[in-house]
Protein backbone atom coordinates (compact mmCIF):
# COMPACT_ATOMS: atom_id res chain seq x y z
CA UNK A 1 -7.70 141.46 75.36
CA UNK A 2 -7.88 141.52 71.70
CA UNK A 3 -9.45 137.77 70.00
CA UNK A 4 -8.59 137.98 66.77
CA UNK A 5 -5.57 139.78 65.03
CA UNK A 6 -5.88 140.13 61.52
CA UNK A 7 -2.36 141.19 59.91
CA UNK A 8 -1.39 142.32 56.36
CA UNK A 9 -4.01 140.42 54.85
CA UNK A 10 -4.45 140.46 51.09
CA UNK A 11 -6.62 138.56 48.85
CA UNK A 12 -7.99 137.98 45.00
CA UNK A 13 -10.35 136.48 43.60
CA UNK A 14 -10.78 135.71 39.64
CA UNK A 15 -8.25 138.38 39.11
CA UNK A 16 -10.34 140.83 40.75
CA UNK A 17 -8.24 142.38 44.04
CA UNK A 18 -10.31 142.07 46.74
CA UNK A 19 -8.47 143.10 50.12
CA UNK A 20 -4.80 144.63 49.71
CA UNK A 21 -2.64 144.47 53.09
CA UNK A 22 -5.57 144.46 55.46
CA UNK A 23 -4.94 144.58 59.61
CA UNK A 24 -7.75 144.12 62.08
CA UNK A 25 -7.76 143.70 65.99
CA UNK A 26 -11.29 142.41 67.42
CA UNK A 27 -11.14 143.47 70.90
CA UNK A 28 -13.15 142.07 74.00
CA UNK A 29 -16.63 143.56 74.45
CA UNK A 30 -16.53 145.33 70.53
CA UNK A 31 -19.61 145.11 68.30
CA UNK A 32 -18.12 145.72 65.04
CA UNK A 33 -20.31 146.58 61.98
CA UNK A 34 -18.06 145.75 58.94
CA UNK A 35 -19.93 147.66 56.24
CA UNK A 36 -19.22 148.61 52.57
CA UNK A 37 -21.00 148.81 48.97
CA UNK A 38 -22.12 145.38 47.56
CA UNK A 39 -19.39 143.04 46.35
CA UNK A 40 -16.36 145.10 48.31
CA UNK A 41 -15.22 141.62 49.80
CA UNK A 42 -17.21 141.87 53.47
CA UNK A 43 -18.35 137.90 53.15
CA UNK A 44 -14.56 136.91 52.16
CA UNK A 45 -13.29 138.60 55.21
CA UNK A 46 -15.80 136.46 57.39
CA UNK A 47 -14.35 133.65 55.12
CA UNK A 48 -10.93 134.57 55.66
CA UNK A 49 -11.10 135.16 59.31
CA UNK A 50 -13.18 131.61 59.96
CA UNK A 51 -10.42 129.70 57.79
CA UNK A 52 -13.02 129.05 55.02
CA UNK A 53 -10.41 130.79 52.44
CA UNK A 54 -7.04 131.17 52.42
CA UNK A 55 -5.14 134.43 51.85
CA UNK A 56 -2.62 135.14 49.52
CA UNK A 57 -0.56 136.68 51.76
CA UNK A 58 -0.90 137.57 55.45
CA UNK A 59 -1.94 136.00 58.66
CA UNK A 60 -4.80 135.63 60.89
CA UNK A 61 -4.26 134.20 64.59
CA UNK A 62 -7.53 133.73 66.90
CA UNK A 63 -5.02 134.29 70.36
CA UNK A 64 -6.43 132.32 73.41
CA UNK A 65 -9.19 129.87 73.52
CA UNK A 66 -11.94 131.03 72.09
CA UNK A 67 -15.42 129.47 70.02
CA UNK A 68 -16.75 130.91 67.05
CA UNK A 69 -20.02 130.96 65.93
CA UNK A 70 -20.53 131.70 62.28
CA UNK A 71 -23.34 132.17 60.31
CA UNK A 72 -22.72 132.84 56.79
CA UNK A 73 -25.31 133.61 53.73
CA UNK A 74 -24.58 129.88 52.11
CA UNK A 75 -25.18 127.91 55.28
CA UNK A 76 -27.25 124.42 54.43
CA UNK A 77 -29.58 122.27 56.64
CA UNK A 78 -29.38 118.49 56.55
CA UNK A 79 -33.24 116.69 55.08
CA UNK A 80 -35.10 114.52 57.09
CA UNK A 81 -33.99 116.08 60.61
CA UNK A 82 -36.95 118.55 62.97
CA UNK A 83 -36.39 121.88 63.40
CA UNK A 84 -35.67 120.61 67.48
CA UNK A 85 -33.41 117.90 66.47
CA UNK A 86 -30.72 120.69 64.75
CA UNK A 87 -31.27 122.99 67.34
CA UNK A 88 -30.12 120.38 69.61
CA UNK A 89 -26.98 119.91 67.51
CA UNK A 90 -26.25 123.62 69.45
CA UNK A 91 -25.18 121.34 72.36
CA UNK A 92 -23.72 118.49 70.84
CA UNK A 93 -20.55 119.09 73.10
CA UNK A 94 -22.87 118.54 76.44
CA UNK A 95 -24.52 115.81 74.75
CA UNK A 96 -20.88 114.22 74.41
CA UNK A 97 -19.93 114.31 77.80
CA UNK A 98 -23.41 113.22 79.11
CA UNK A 99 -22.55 110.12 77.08
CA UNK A 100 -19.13 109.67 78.73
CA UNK A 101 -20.55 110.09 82.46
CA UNK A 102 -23.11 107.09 81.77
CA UNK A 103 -20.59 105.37 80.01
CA UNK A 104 -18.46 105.57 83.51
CA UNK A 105 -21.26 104.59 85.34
CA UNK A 106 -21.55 101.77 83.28
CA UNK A 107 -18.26 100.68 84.17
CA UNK A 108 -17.96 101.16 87.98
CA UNK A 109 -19.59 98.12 88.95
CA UNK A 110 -16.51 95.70 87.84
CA UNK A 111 -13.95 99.22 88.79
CA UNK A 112 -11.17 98.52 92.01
CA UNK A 113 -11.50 100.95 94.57
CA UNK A 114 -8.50 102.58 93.06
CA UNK A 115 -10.25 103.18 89.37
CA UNK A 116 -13.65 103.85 91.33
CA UNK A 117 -12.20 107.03 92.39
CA UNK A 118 -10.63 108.25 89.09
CA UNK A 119 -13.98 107.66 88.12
CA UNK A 120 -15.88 109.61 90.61
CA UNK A 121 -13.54 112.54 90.18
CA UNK A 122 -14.22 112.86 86.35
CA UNK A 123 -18.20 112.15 86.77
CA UNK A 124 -17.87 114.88 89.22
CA UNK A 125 -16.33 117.45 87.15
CA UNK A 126 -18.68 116.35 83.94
CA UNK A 127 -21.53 116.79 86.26
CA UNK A 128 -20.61 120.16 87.55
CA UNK A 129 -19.93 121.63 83.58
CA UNK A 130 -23.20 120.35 82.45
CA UNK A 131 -24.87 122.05 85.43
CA UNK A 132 -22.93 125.23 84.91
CA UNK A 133 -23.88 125.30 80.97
CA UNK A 134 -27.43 124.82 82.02
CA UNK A 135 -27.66 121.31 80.26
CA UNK A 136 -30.69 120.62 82.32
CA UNK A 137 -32.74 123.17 81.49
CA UNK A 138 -31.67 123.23 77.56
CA UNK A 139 -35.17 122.56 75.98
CA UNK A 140 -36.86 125.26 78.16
CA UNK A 141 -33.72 127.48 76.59
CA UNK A 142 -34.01 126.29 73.11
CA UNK A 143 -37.41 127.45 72.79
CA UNK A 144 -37.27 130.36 74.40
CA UNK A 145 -34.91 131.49 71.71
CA UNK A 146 -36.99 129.83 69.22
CA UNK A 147 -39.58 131.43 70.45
CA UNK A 148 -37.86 134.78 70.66
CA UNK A 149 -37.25 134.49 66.87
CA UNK A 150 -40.70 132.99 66.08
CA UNK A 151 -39.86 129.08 65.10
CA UNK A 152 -42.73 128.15 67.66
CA UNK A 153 -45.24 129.14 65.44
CA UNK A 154 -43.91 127.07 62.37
CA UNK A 155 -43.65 123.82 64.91
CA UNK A 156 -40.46 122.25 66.27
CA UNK A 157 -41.35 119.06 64.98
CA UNK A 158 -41.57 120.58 61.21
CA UNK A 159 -39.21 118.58 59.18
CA UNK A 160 -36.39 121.70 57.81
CA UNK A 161 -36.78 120.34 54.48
CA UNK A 162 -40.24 121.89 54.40
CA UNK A 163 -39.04 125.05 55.41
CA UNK A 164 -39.01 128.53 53.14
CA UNK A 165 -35.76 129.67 52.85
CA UNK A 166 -36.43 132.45 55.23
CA UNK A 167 -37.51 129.65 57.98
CA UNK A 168 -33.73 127.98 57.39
CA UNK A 169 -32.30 130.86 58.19
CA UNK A 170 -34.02 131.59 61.06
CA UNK A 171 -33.11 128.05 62.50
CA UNK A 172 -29.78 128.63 61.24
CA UNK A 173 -29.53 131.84 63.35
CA UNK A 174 -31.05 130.15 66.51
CA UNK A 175 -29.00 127.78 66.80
CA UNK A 176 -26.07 129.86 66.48
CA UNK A 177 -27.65 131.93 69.45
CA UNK A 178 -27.51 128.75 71.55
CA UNK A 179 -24.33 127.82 71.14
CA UNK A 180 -22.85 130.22 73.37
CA UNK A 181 -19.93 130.92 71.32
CA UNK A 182 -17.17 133.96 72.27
CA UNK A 183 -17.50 135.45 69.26
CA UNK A 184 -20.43 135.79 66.52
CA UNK A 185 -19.62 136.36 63.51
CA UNK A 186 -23.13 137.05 61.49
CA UNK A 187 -23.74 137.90 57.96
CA UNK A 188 -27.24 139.79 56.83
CA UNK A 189 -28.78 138.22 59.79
CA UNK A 190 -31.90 140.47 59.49
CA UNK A 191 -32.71 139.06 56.13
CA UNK A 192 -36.05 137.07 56.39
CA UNK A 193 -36.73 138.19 60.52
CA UNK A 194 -39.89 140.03 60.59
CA UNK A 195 -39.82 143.06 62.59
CA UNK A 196 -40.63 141.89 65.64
CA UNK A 197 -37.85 139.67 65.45
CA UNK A 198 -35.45 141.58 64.62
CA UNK A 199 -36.59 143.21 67.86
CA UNK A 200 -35.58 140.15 70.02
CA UNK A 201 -32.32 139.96 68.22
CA UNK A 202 -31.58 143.77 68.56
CA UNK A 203 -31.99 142.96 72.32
CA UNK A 204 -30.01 140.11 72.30
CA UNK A 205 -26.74 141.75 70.62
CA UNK A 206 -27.11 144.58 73.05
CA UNK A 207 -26.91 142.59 76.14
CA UNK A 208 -24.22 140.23 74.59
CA UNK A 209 -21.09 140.57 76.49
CA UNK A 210 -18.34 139.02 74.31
CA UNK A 211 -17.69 140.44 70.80
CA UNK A 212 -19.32 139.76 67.35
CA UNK A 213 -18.82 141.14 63.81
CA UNK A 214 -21.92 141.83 61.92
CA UNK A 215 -22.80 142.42 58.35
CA UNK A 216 -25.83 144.27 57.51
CA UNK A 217 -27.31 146.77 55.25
CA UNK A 218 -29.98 147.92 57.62
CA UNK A 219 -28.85 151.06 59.33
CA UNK A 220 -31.62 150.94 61.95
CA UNK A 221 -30.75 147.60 63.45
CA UNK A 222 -26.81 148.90 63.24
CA UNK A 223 -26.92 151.83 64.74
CA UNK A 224 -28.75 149.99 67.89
CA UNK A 225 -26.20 147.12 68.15
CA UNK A 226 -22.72 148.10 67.33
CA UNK A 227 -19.99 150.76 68.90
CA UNK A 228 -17.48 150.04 66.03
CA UNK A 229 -17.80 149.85 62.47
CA UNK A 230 -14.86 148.95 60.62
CA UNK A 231 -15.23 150.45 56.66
CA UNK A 232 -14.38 148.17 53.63
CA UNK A 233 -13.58 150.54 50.38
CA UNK A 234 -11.15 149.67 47.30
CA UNK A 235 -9.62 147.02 49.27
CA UNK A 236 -9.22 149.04 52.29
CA UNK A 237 -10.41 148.28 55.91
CA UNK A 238 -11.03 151.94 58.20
CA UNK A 239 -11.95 151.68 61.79
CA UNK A 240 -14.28 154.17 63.16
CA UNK A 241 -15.72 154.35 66.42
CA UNK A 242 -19.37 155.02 67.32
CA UNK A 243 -22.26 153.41 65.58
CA UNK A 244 -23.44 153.80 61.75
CA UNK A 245 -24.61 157.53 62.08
CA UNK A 246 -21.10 158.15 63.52
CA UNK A 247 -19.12 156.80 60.99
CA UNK A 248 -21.10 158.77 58.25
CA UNK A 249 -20.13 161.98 59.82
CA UNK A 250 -16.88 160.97 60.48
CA UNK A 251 -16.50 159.14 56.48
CA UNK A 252 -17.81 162.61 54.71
CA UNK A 253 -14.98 164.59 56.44
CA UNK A 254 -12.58 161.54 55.53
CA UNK A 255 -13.83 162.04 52.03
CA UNK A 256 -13.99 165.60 51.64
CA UNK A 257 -9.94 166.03 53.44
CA UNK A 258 -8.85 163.22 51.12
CA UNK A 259 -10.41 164.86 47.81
CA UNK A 260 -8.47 168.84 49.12
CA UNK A 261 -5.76 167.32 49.49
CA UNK A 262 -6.07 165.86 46.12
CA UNK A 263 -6.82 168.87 44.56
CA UNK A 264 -3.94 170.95 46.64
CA UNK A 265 -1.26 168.69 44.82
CA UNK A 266 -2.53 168.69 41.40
CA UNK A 267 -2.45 171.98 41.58
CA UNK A 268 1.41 171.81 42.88
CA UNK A 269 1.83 169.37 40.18
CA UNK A 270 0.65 171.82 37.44
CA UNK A 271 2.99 174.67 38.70
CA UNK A 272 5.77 172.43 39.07
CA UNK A 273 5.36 171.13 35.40
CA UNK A 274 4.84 174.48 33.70
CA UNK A 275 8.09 175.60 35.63
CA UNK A 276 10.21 172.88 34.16
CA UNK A 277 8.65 173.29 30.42
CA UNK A 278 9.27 176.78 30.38
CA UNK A 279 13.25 176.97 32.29
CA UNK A 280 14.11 173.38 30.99
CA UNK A 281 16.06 174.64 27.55
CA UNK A 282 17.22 178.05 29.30
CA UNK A 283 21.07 177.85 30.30
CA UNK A 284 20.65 180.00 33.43
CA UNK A 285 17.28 178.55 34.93
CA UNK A 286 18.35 174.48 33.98
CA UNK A 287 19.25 173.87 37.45
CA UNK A 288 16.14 176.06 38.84
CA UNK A 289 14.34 173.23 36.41
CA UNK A 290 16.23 170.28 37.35
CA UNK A 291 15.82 170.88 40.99
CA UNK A 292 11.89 170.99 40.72
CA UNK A 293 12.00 168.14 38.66
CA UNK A 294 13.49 166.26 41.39
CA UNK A 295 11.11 167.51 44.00
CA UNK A 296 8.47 166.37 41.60
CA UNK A 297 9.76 163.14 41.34
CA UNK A 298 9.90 162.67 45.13
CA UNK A 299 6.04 163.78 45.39
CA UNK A 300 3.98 160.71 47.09
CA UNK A 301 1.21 160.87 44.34
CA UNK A 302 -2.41 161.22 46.25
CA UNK A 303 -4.06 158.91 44.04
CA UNK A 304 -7.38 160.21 42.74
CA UNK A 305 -10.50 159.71 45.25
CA UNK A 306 -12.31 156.37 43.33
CA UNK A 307 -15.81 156.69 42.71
CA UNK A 308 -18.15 153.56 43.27
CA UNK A 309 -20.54 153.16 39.84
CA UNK A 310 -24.22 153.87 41.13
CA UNK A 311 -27.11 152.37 40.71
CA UNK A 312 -29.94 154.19 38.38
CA UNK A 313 -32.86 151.65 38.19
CA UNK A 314 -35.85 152.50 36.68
CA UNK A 315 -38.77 150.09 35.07
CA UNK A 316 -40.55 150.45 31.80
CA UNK A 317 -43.98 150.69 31.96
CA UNK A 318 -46.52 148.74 29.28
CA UNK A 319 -49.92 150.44 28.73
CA UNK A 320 -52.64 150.84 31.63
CA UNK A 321 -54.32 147.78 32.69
CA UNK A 322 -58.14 147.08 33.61
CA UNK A 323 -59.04 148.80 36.81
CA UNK A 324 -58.91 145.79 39.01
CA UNK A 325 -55.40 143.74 38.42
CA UNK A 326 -56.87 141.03 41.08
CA UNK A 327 -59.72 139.92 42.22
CA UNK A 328 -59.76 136.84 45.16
CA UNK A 329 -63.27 135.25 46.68
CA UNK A 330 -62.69 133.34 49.79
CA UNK A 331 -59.35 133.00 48.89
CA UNK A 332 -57.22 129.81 51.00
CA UNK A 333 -53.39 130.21 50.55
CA UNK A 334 -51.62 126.62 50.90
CA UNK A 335 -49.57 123.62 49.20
CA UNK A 336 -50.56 121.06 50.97
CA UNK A 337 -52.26 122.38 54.24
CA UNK A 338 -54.00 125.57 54.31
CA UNK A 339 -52.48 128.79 55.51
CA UNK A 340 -55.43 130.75 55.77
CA UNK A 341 -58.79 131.33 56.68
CA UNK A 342 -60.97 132.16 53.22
CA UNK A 343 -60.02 136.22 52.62
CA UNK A 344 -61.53 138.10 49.81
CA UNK A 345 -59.77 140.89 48.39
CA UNK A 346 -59.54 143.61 44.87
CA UNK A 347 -56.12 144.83 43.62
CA UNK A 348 -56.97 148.11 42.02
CA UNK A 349 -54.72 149.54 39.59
CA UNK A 350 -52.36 152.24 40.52
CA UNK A 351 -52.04 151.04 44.21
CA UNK A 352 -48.70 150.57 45.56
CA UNK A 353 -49.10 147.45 48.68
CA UNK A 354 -46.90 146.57 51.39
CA UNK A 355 -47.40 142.87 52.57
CA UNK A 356 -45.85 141.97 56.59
CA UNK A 357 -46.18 139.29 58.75
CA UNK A 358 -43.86 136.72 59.91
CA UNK A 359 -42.20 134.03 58.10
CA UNK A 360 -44.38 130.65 57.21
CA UNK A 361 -47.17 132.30 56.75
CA UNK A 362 -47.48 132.44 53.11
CA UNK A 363 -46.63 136.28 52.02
CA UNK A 364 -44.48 134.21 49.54
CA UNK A 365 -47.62 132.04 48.49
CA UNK A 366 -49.99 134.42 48.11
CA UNK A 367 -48.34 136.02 45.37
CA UNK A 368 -47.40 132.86 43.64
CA UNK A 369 -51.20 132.37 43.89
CA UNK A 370 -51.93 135.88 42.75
CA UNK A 371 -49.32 135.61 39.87
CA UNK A 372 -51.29 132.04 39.15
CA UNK A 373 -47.54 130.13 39.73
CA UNK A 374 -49.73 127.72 41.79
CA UNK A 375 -53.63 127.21 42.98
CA UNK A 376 -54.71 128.01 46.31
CA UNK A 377 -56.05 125.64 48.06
CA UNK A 378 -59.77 126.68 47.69
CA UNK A 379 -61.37 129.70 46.34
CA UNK A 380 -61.21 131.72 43.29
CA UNK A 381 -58.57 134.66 42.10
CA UNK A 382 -59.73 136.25 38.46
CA UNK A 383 -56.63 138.72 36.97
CA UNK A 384 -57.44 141.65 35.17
CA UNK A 385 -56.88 142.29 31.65
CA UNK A 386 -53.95 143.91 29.90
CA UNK A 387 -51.50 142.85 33.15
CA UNK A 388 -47.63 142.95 32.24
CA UNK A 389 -46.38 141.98 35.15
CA UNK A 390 -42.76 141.97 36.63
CA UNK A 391 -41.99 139.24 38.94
CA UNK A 392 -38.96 139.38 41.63
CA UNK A 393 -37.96 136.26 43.97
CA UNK A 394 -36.12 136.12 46.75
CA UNK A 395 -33.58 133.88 45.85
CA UNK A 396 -32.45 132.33 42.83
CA UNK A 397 -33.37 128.53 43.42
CA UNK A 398 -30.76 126.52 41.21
CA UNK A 399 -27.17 127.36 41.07
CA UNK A 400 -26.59 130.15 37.96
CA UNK A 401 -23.86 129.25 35.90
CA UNK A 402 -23.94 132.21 33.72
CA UNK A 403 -22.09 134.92 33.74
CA UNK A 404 -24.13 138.47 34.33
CA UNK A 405 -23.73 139.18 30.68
CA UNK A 406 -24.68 136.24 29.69
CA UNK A 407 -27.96 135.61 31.72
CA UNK A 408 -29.44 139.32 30.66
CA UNK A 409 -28.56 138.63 27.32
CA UNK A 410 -30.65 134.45 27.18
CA UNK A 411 -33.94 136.74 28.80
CA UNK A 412 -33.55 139.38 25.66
CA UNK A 413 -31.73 138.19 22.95
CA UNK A 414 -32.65 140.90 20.29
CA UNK A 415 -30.19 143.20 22.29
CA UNK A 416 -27.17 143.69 20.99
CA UNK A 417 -24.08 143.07 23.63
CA UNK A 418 -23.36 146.70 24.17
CA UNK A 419 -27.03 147.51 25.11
CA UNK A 420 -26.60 144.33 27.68
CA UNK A 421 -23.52 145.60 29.34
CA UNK A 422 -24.87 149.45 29.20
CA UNK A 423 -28.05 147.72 31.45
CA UNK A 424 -25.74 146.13 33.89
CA UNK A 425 -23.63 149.27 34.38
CA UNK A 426 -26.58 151.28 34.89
CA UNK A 427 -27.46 149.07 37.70
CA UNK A 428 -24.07 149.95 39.41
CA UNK A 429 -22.38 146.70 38.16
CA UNK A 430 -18.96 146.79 36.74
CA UNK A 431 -17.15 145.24 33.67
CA UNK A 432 -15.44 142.78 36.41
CA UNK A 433 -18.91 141.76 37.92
CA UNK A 434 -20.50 141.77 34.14
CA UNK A 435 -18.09 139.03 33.23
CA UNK A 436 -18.30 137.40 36.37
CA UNK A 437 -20.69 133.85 37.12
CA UNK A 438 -23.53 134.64 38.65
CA UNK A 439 -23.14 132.29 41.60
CA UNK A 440 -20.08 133.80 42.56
CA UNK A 441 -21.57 137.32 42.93
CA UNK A 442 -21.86 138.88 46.06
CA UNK A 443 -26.01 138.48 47.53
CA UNK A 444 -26.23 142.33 46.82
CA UNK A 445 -24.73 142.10 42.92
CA UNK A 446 -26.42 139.06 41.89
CA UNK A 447 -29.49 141.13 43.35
CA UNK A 448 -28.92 143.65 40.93
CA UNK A 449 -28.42 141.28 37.80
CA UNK A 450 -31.72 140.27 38.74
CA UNK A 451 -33.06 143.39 39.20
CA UNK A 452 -31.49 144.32 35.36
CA UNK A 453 -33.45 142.00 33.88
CA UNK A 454 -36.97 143.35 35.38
CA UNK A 455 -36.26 146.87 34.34
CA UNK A 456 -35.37 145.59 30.79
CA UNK A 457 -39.06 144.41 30.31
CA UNK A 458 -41.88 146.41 29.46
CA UNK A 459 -44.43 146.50 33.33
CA UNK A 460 -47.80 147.59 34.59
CA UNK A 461 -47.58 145.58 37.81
CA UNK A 462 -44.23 145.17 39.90
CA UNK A 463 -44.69 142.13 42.22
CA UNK A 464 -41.77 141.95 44.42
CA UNK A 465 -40.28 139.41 47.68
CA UNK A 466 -37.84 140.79 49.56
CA UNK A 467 -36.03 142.97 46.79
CA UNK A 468 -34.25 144.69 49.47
CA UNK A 469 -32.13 141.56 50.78
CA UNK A 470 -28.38 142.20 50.26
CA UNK A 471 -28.58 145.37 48.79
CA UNK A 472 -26.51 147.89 50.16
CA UNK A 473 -27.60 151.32 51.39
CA UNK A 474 -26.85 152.88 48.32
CA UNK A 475 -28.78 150.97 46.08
CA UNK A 476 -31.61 150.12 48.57
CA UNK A 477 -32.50 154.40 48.80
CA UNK A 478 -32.13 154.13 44.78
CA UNK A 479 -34.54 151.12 44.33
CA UNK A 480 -36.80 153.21 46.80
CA UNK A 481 -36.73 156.64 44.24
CA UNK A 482 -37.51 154.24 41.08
CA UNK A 483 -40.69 152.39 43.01
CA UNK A 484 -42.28 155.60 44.30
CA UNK A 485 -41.56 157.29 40.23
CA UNK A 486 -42.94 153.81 38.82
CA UNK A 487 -46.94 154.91 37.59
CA UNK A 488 -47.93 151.33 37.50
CA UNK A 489 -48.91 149.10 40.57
CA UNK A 490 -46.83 147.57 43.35
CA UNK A 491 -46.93 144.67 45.54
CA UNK A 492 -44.44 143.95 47.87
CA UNK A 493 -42.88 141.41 50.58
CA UNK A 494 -40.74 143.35 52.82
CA UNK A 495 -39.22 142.99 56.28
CA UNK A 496 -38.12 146.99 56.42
CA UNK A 497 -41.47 148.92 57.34
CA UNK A 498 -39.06 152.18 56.75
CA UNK A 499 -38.23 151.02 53.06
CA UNK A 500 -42.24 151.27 52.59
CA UNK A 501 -43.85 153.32 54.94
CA UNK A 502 -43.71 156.48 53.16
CA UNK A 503 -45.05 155.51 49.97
CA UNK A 504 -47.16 152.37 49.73
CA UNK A 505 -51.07 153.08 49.60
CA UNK A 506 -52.10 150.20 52.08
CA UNK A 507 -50.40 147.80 54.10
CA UNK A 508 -51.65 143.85 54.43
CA UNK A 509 -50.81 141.97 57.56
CA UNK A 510 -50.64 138.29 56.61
CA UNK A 511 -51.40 137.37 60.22
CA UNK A 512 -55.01 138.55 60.06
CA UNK A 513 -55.39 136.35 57.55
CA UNK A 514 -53.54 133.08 58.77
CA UNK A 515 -54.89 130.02 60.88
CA UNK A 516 -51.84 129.61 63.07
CA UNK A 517 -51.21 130.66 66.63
CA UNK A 518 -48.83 133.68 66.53
């Protein structure tokens, strides 16, 4: 039974082609990985396939009844509502038809016999879906799953409004888990889970038995979930079967057939050519000539294997600081309520530090504190001297109206626009994403634009959150090569123990530091 059909679809976007006659079947019991470099149009399939954007041409029919559940990398939360209240909003539906059976039992004390029945009948059949969808039991269910993807410690009664980004999304993603829906259709859900919550979730796409499309960069959590991965490349969609690993076996052989046979015809091509140059003019080989000419001009032309720019990153480092960069005495991390118990700690210089821990705990905060972007709550943190340091946030927090070009070029001005545009190609972006806005950028380019800007400024100490979110696999190994090169220090917020393991010189766990029950 196939859900969705997907047929011929092709789409642009600010002249830029982004799918070109596109087919796709999603088939009961699939878990597709749709995976591809950043900005090859993964997001605007989700957006085509949900009805969020039109196609230019093509069709896409979901066939039977079926729900969706969508969670997408723009999704918003509504202020002034508890973390319970919207994951309540997962059953509005039950909460509907609760209301209508009261509302009937309202009415079936002025009812004749003959509308009593009617009645009866309907409350009947309302009463037996809510028991079947378990509407009884829903806030036992609803924080189980918040449990299982650690709301419980932040507090169901938190207000969202007061929530890090990476808490949204995690009440985003539960409540798309509740709703029961036929088909998920998820978009860098990892980004923000901790590791043992991307644990719960691994579990929970495993024993789902409908079908879901997922977009991720981490190959770890892919490999474990899906048995499909459908490939997105210069416009082009590619199903493969089997999980990540799979597909990159199967995708180099792709790769290296399509680039023989490549080479096979230009090679034809020459011969063919230097034939008809050399018996063109000759009266008794013209027609030898002409007839290769025509066999030449029947050739389907193999177009030329496409190579996806790369990412080189690599950071400029200042002089050598002081030997301690930091220096905390009972330390409290907090805005307006503390997040930890007093800690005391020395930054050295030359160390390279991996912060975990779940979200809410204030891996964020502390090094906002560090950085002195605002004061702990009590407690003293003294920098070192001679610190240059290179700050990256998760997210940009107001909407960027500039385009790539233009945002590198307001941070350094005394470049000239060629040494802009060589800094944003070196970073893998291209003359299309260069001129581009900023906002419009894919999670994983606007990454990189970011990214551009700390490697054009002279560094000691590289304080990074999350720089892996949204970037693809290519550029996440690459960003790996230039922090483990980098001779200055490192700090960083991270979610992907196998992005750090290997290199960092100590590894902080937040949650021997925090005050909450985890």
């Amino acid at each position: 039974m196939s859900y969705l059909n997907v047929t011929n679809v092709s789409h642009s976007f600010g002249g830029r082609q982004i799918l070109e006659n596109v087919s796709f079947k999603l088939m009961r019991g699939e878990h597709v990985g749709l995976v591809g470099a950043n900005g090859e149009g993964k997001s605007t399939f989700l957006n085509i396939v949900t009805g969020h954007t039109l196609p230019d041409e093509g069709k896409v029919e979901w066939p039977g009844k079926v729900t969706v559940g969508y969670l997408d990398q723009q999704s918003t939360l509504q202020k002034g509502m508890t973390i319970r209240e919207v994951l309540r909003t997962a059953f509005d539906e039950m909460y509907k038809m609760e209301a209508e059976m009261l509302e009937l039992y309202e009415k079936m004390g002025d009812a004749t016999p003959e509308e009593m029945d009617k009645m009866m009948e309907t409350v009947g059949e309302i009463q037996t879906e809510l028991e079947h969808g378990g509407f009884y039991s829903l806030d036992s269910k609803i924080e189980e799953t918040a449990n299982g993807l650690g709301l419980g410690s932040i507090g169901l009664d938190r207000d969202v409004s007061e929530l890090s980004g990476g808490q949204r999304s995690k009440v985003l993603l539960t409540k798309l888990l509740l709703q029961n829906s036929s088909i998920l259709l998820l978009d860098e859900p990892t980004n923000y889970l901790d590791v043992e919550h991307i644990e719960w979730l691994t579990k929970f796409l495993q024993n789902y038995e409908n079908a879901f499309i997922l977009i991720s960069h981490d190959i770890s959590f892919l490999n474990k979930v899906v048995n499909v991965i459908y490939h997105l490349e210069n416009c082009e969609l590619t199903r493969y079967t089997g999980n990540y690993d799979k597909f990159q076996e199967m995708y180099a052989i792709y790769k290296a057939q399509k680039e023989a046979a490549y080479e096979r015809q230009q090679q034809e091509v020459a011969k063919l050519e230097d034939f008809i140059a050399r018996n063109k003019a000759r009266v008794a080989t013209t027609n030898m000539a002409k007839s290769r000419q025509k066999k030449l001009d029947k050739m389907e032309m193999i177009e030329k294997p496409r190579e996806k720019p790369k990412a080189h990153f690599q950071f400029k480092e200042a002089r050598t600081p002081s030997r301690y960069l930091a220096v905390a005495e009972n330390l409290v991390l907090g805005y307006d309520t503390p997040l930890t118990r007093p800690v005391s700690f020395k930054i050295e210089c030359g160390q390279k530090i991996a912060i975990r821990g779940v979200n809410g705990l204030g891996k964020t905060t502390l090094l906002k504190t560090i950085l002195g972007l605002i004061p702990p709550i009590s407690g003293s943190i003294e920098l070192g001297q001679f610190l240059e340091p290179g700050y990256f946030e998760q997210e940009e927090r107001d909407k960027n109206e500039n385009t790539a070009l233009e945002d590198v070029w307001n941070a350094y001005p005394g470049m000239t626009n060629y040494e802009v545009r060589a800094a944003l190609a070196a970073c893998g972006l291209t003359n299309e994403h260069i001129t581009s806005k900023v906002f419009v950028l894919s999670g994983g380019e606007a990454a990189k634009v970011r990214l551009c800007k700390l490697m054009l400024k002279n560094v000691n100490w590289l304080v990074l959150d999350e720089p892996t979110n949204h970037l693809d696999v290519d550029a996440k190994a690459e960003l790996k090569r230039a922090l483990i090169d980098f001779k200055g220090s490192v700090l960083l917020v991270s979610h992907e123990p196998e992005f750090y393991e290997d290199w960092v010189t100590a590894v902080w766990n937040i949650e021997d530091w925090t005050t909450k029950v985890i």
